[in-house]
N, C-alpha and C. Protein backbone atom coordinates (compact mmCIF):
# COMPACT_ATOMS: atom_id res chain seq x y z
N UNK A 1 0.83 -1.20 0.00
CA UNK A 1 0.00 0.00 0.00
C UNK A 1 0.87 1.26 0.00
N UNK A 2 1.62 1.53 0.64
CA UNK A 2 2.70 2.51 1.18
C UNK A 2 3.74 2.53 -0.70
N UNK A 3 4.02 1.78 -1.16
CA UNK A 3 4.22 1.88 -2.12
C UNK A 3 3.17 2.47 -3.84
N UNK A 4 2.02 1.51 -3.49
CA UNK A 4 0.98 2.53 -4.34
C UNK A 4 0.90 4.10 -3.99
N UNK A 5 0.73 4.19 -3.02
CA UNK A 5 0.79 5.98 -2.33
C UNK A 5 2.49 6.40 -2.67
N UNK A 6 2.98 6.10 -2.68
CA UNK A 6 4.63 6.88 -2.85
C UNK A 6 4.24 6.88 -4.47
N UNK A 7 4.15 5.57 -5.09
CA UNK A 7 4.38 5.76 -6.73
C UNK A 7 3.19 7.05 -6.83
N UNK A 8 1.99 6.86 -6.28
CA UNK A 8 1.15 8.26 -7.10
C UNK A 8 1.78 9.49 -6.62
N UNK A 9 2.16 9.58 -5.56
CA UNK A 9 2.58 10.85 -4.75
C UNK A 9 3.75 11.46 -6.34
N UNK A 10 4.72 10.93 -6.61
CA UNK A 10 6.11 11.01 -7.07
C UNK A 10 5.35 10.94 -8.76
N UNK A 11 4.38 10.32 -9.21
CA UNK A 11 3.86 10.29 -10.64
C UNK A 11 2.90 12.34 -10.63
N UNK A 12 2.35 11.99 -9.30
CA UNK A 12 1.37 13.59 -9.18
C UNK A 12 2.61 14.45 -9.72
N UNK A 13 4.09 14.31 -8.44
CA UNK A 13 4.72 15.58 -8.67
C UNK A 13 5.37 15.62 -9.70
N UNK A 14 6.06 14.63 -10.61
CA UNK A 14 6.29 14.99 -11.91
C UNK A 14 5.08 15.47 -12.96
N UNK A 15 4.35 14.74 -12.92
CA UNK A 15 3.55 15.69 -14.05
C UNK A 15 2.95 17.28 -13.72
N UNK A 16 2.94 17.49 -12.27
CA UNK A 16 3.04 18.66 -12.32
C UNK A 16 4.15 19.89 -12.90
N UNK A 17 5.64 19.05 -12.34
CA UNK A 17 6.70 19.65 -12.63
C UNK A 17 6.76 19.68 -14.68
N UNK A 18 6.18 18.98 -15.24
CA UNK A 18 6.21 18.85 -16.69
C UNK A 18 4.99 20.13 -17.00
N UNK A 19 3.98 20.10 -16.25
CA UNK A 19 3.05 21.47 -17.04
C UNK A 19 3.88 22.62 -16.19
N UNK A 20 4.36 22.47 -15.74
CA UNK A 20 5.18 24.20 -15.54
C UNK A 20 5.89 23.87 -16.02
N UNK A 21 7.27 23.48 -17.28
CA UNK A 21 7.87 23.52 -17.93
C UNK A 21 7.40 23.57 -18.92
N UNK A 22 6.12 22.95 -19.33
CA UNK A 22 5.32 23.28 -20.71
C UNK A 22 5.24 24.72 -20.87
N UNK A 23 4.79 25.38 -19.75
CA UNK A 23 3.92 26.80 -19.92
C UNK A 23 4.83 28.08 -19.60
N UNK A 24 6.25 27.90 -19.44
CA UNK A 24 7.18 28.79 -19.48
C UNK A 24 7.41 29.35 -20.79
N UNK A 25 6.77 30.55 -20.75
CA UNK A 25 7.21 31.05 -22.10
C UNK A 25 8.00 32.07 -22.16
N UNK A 26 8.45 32.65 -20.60
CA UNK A 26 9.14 33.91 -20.67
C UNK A 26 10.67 33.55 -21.11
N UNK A 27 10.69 34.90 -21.45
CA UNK A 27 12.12 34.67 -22.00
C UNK A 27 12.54 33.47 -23.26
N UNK A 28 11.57 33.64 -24.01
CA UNK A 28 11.57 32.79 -24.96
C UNK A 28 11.42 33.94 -26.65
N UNK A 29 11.41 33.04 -27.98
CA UNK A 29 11.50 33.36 -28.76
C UNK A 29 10.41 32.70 -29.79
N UNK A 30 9.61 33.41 -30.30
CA UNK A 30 8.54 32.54 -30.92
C UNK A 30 8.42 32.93 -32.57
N UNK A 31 8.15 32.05 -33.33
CA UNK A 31 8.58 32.65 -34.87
C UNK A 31 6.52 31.97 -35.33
N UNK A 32 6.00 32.83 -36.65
CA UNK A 32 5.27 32.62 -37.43
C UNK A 32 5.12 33.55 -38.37
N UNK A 33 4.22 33.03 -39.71
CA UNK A 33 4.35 33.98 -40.77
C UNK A 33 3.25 34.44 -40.71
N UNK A 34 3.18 35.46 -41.02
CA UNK A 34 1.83 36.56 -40.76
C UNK A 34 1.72 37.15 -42.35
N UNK A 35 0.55 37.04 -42.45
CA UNK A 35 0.00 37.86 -44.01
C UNK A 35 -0.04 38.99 -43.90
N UNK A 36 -0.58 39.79 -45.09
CA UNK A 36 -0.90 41.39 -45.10
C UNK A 36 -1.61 41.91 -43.58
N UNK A 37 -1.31 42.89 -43.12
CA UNK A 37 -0.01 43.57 -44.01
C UNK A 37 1.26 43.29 -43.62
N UNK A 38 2.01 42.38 -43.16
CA UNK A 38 3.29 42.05 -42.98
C UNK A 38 4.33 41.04 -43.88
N UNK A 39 2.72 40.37 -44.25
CA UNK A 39 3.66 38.81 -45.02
C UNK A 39 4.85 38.52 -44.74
N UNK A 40 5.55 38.53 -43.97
CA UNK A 40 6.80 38.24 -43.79
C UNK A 40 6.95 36.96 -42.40
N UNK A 41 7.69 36.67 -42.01
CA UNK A 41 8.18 36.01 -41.17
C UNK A 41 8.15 37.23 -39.78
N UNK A 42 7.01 36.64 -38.69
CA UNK A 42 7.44 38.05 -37.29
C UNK A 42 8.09 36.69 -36.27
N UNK A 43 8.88 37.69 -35.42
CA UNK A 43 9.44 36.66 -33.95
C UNK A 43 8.59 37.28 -32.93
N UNK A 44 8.37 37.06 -32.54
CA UNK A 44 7.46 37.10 -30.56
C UNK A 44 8.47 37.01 -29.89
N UNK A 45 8.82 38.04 -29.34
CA UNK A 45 9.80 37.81 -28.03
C UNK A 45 8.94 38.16 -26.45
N UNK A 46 8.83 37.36 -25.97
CA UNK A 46 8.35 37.45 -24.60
C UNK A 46 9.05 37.63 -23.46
N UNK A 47 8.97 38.72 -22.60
CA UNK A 47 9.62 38.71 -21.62
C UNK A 47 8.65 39.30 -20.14
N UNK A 48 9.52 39.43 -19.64
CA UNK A 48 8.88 39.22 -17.74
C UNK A 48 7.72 40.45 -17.83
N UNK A 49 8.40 41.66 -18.25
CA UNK A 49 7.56 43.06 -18.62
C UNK A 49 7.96 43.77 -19.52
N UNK A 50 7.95 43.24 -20.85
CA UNK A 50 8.25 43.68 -21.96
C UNK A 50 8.45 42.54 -23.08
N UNK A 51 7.55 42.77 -24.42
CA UNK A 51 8.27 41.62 -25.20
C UNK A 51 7.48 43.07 -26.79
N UNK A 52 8.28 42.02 -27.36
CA UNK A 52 8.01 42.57 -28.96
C UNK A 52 8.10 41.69 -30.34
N UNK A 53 7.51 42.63 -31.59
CA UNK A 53 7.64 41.88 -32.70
C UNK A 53 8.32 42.26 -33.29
N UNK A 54 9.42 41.67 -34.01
CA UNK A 54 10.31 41.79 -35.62
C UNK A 54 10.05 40.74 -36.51
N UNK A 55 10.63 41.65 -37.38
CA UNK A 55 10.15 41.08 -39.03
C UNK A 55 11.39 39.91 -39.34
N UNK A 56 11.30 39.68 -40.08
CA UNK A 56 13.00 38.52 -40.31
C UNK A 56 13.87 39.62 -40.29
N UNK A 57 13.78 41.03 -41.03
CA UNK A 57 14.96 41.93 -40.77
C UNK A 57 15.07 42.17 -39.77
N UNK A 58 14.77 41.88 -38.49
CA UNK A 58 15.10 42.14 -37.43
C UNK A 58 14.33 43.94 -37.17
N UNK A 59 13.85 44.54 -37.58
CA UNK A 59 12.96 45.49 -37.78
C UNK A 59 12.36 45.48 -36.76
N UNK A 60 11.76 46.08 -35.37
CA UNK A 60 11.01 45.99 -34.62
C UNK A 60 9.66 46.09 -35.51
N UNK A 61 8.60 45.56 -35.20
CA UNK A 61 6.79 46.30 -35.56
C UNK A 61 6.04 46.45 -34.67
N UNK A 62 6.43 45.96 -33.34
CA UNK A 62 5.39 46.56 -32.35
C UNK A 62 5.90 46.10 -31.30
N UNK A 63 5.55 46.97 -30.10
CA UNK A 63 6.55 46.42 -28.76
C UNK A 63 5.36 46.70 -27.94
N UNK A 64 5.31 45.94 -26.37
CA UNK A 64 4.39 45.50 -25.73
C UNK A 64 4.78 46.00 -23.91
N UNK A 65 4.21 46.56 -23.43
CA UNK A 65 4.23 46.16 -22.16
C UNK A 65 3.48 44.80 -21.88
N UNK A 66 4.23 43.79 -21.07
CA UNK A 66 3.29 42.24 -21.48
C UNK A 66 3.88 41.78 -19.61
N UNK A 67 2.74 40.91 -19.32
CA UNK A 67 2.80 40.15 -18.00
C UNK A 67 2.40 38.93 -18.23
N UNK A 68 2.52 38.42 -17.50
CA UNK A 68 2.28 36.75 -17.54
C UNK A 68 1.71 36.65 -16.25
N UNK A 69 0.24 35.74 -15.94
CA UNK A 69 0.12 35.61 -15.11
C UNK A 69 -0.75 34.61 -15.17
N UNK A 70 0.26 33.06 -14.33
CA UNK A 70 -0.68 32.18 -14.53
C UNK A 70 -0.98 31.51 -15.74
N UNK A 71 -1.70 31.24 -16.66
CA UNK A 71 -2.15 31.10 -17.74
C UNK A 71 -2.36 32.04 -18.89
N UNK A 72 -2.84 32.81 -18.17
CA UNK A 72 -2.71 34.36 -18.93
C UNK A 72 -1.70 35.14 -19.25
N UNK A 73 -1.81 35.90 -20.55
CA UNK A 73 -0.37 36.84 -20.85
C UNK A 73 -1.15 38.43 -21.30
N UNK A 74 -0.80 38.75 -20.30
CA UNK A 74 -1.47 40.76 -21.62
C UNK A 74 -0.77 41.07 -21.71
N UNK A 75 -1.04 42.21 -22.90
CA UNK A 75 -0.50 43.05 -23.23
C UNK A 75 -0.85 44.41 -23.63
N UNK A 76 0.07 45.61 -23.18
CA UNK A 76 -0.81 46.95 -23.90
C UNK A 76 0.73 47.72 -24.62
N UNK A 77 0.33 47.71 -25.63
CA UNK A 77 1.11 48.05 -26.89
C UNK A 77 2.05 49.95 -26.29
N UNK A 78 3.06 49.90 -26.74
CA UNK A 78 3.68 51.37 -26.28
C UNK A 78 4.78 51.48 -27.29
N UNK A 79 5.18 52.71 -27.64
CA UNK A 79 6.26 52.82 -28.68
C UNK A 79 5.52 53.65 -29.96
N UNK A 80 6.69 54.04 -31.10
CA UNK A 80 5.90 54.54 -31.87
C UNK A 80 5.67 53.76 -33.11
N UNK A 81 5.86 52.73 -33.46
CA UNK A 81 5.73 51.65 -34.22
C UNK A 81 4.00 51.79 -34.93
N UNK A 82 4.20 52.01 -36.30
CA UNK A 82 2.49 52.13 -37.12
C UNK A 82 1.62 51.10 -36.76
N UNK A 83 2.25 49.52 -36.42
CA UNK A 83 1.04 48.45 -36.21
C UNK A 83 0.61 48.71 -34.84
N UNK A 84 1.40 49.37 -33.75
CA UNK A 84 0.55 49.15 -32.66
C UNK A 84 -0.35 49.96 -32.07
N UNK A 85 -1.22 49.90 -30.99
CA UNK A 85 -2.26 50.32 -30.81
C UNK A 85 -2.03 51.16 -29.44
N UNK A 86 -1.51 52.24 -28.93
CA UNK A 86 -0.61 52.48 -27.89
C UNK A 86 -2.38 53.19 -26.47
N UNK A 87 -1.93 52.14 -25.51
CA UNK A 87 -2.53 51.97 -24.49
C UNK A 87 -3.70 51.21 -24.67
N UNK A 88 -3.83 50.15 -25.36
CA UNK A 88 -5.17 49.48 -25.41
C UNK A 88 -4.57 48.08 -24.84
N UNK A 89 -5.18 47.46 -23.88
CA UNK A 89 -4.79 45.79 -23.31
C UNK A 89 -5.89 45.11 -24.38
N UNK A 90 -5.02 43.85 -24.30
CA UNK A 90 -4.68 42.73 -24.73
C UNK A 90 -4.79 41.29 -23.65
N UNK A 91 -5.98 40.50 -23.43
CA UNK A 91 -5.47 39.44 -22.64
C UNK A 91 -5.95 37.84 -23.45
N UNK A 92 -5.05 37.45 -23.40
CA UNK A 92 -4.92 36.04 -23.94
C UNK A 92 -4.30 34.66 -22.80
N UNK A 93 -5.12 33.62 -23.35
CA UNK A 93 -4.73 32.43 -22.56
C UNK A 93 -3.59 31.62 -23.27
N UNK A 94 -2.84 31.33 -22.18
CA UNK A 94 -1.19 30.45 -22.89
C UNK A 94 -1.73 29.13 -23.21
N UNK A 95 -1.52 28.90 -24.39
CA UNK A 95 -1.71 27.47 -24.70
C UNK A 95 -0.67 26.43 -25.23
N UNK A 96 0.70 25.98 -24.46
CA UNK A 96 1.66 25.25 -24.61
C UNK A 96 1.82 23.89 -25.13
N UNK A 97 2.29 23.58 -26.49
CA UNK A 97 2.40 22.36 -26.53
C UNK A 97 3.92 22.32 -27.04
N UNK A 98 4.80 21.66 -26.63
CA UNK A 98 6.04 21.17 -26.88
C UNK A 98 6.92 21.93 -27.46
N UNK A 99 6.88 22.95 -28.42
CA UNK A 99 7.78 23.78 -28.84
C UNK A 99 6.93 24.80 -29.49
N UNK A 100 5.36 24.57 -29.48
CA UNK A 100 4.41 25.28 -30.15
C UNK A 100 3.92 26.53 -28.95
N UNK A 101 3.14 27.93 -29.53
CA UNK A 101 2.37 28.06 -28.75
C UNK A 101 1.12 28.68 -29.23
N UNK A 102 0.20 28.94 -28.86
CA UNK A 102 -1.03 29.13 -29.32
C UNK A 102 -1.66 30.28 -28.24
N UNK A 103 -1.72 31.23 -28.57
CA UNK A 103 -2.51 32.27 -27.47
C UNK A 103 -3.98 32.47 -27.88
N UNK A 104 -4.95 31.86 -26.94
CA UNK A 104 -6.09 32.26 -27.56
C UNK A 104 -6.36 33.49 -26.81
N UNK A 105 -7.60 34.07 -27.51
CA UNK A 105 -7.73 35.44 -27.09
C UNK A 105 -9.04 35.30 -26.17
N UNK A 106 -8.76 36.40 -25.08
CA UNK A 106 -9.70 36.55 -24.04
C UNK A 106 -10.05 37.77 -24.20
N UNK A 107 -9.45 38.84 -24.45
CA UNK A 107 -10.22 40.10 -24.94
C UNK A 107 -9.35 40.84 -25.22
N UNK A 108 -9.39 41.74 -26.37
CA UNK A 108 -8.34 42.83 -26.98
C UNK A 108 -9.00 43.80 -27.28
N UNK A 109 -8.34 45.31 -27.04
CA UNK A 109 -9.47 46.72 -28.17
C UNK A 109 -8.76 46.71 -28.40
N UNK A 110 -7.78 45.93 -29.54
CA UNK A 110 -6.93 46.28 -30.39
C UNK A 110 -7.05 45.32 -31.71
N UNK A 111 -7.69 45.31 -32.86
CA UNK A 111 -8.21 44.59 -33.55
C UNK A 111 -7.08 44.12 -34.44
N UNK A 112 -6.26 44.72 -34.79
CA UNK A 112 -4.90 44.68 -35.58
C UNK A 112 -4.19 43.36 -35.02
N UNK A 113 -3.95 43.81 -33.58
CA UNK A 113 -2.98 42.89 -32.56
C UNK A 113 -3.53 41.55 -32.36
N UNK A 114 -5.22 41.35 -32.21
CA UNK A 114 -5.61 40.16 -32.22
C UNK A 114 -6.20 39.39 -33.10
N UNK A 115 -6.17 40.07 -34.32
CA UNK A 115 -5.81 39.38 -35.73
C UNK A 115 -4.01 38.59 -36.02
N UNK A 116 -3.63 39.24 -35.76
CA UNK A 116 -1.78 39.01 -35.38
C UNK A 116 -1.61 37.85 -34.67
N UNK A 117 -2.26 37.99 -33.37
CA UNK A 117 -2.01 36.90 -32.13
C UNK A 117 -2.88 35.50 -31.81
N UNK A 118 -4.41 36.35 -31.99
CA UNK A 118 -5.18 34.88 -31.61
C UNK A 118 -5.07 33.68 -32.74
N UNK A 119 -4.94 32.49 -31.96
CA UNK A 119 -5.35 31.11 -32.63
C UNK A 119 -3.90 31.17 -33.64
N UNK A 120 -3.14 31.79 -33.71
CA UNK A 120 -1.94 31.72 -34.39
C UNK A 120 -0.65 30.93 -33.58
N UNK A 121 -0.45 29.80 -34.67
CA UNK A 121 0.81 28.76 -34.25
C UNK A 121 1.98 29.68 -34.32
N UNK A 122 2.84 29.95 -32.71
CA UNK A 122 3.96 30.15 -33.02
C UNK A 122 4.84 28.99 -32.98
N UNK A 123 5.94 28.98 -33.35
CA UNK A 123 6.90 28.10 -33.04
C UNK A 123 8.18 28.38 -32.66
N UNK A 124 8.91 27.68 -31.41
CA UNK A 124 9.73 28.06 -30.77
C UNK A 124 11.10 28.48 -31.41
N UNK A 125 11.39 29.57 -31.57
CA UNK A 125 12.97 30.07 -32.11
C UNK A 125 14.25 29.83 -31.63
N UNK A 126 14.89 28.54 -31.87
CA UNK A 126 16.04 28.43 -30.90
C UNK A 126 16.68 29.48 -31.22
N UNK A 127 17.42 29.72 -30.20
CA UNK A 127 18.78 31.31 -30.42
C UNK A 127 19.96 30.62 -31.53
């Protein structure tokens, strides 16, 4: 018995320890191709309180005040960059799978940004 209870105890805490390694996205690098008006290749850079987008030229297009919290990530756009929407939030749910990520959207007044973000596969950018 003492052994059934240790194996679940030690099976619980790894799979816990595996969805918080799934759902770490800070400080990460996320790549997808985005159509008009960008068509190009953008990166997602996420960070603790701050992340942004570039083009493959490395070009900034929009930079973010962004938090993470939990499951959730917002953001409210700042800078003078034409795509962004400066002081409007952004909140989306993290959706982690293996090197993928998927932010669905929970609410944006920024229609540009969550055309950009929701339901869109990024994929992880090694450095």
């Amino acid at each position: 018995m003492q052994k059934i209870i240790l194996f679940t105890v030690l099976f619980c805490l790894a799979s816990a320890m595996c969805q918080l390694r799934a759902q770490s996205i800070d400080n990460k690098r996320w790549k997808s191709y985005i159509n008009a008006p960008i068509n190009d290749t953008a990166f997602l850079s996420i960070n603790t309180d701050s992340s942004f987008i570039t083009n493959s030229g490395g070009q900034v297009m929009v930079r973010f005040h962004s938090k993470i919290s939990g499951d959730t990530l917002s953001f409210v756009d700042y800078g003078t960059e034409e795509q962004g929407c400066p002081d409007l939030k952004g909140i989306y749910k993290i959706n982690v799978t293996s090197d993928s990520l998927i932010l669905t959207l929970i609410t944006d007044e920024c229609d540009g940004r969550s055309e950009a973000l929701a339901g869109r596969k990024w994929v992880e950018a090694k450095k």
